[in-house]
C-alpha atoms as a PDB file:
ATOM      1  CA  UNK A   1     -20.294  24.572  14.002  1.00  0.00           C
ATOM      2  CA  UNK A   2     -18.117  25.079  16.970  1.00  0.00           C
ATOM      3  CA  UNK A   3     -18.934  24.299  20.281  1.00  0.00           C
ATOM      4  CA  UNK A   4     -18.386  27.858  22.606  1.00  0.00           C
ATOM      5  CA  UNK A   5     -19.737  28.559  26.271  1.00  0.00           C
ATOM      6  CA  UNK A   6     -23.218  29.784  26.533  1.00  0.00           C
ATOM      7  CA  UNK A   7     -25.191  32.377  24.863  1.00  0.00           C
ATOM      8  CA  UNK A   8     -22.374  32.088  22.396  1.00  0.00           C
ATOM      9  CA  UNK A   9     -19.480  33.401  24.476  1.00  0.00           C
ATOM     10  CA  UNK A  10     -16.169  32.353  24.425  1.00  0.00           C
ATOM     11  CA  UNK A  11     -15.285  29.473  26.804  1.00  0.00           C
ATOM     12  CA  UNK A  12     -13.859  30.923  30.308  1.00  0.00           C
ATOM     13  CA  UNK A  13     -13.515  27.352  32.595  1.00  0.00           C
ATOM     14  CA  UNK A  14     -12.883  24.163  32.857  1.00  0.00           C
ATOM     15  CA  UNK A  15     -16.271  23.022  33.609  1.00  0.00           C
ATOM     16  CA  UNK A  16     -17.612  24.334  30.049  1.00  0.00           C
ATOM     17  CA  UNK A  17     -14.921  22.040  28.697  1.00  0.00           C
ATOM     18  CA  UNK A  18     -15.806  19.124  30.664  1.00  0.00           C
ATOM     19  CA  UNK A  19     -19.552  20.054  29.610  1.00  0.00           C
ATOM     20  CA  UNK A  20     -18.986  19.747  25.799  1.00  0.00           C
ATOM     21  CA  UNK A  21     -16.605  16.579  25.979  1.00  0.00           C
ATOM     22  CA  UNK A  22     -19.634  14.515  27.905  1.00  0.00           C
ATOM     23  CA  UNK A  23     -22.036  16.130  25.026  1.00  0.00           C
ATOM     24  CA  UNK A  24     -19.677  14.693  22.243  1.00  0.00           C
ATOM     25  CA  UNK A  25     -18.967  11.486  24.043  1.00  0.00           C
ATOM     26  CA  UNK A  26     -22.508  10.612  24.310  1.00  0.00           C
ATOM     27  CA  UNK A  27     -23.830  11.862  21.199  1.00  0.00           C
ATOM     28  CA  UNK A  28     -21.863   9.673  20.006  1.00  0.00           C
ATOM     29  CA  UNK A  29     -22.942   6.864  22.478  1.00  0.00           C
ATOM     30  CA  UNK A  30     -19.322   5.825  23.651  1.00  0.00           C
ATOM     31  CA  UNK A  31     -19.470   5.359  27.346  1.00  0.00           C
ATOM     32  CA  UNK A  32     -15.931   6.436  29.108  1.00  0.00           C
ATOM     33  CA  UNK A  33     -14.577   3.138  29.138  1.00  0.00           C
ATOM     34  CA  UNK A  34     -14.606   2.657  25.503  1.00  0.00           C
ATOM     35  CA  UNK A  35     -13.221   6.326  24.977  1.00  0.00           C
ATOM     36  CA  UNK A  36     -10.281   5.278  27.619  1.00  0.00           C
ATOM     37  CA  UNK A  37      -9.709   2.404  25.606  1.00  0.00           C
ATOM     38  CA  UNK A  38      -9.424   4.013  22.556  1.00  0.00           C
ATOM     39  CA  UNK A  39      -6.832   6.881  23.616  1.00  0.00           C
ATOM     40  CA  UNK A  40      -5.263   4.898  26.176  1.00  0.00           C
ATOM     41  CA  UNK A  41      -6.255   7.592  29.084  1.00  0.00           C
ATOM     42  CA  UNK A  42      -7.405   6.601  32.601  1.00  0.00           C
ATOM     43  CA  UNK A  43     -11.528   6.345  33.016  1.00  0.00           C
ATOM     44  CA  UNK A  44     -10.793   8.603  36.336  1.00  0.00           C
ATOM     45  CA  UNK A  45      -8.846  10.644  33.825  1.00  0.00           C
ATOM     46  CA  UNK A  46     -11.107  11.378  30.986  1.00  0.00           C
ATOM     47  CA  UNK A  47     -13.989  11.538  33.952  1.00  0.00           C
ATOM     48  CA  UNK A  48     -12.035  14.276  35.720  1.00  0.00           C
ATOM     49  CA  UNK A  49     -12.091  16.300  32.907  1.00  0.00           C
ATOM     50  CA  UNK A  50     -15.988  16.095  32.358  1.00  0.00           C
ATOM     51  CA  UNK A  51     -16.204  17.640  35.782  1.00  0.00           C
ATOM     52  CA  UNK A  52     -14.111  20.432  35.198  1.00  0.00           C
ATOM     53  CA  UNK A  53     -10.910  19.643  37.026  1.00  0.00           C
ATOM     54  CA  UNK A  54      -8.598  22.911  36.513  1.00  0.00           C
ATOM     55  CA  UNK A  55      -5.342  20.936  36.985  1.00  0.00           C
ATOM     56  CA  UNK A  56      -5.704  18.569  33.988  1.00  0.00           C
ATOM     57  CA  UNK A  57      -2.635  18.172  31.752  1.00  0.00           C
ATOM     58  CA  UNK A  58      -3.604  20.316  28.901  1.00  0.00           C
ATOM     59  CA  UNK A  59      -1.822  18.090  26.485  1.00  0.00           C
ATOM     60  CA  UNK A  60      -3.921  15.107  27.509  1.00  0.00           C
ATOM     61  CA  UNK A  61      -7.152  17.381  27.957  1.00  0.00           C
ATOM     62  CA  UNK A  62      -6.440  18.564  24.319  1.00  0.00           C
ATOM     63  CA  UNK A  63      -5.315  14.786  22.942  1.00  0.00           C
ATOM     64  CA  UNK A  64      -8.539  13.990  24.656  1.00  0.00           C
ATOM     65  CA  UNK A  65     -10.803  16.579  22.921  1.00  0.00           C
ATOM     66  CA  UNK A  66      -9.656  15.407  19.124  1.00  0.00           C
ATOM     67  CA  UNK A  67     -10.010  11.867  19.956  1.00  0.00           C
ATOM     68  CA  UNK A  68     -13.696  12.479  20.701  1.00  0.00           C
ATOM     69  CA  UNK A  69     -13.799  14.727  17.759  1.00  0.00           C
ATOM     70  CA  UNK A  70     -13.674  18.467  19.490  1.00  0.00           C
ATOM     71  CA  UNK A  71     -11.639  20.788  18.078  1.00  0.00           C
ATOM     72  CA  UNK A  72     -10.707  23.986  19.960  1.00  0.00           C
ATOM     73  CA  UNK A  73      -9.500  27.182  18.904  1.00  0.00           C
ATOM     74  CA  UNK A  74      -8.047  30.309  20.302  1.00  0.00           C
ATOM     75  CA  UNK A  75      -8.310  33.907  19.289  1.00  0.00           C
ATOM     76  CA  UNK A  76      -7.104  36.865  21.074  1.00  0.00           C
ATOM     77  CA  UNK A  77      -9.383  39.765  22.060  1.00  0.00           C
ATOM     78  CA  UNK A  78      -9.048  43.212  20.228  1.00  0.00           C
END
């Protein structure tokens, strides 16, 4: 099932991004330091991004999201 914002609406900011990575990180019980070891981003980095910081790299946000096992998709509105 794919993660979305809530009430099952589309994601519309950063912070419901940083929201699900910290979700998936901990379900899976990997504390940030073993997740920066693992895809070789900063702690500060990867902890940024759980807070919602709006000027992340999108490339590393979204390198970030399928090492934790997120996927994200995009579809355009009608």
């Amino acid at each position: 099932m794919p993660f979305v914002g809530p009430n099952n609406e589309p994601i519309k900011d950063t912070f419901e991004i940083g929201r699900i990575l910290r979700k998936k990180r901990k379900s899976q019980g990997l504390t940030l330091e073993q997740v920066s070891q693992h895809c070789g981003l900063s702690i500060r980095f990867i902890s940024e991004v759980e807070r919602g910081k709006a000027t992340a790299e999108i490339g590393k946000v979204l390198f970030l999201l399928h090492t934790v096992g997120v996927d994200l998709y995009a579809s355009t509105r009608e």
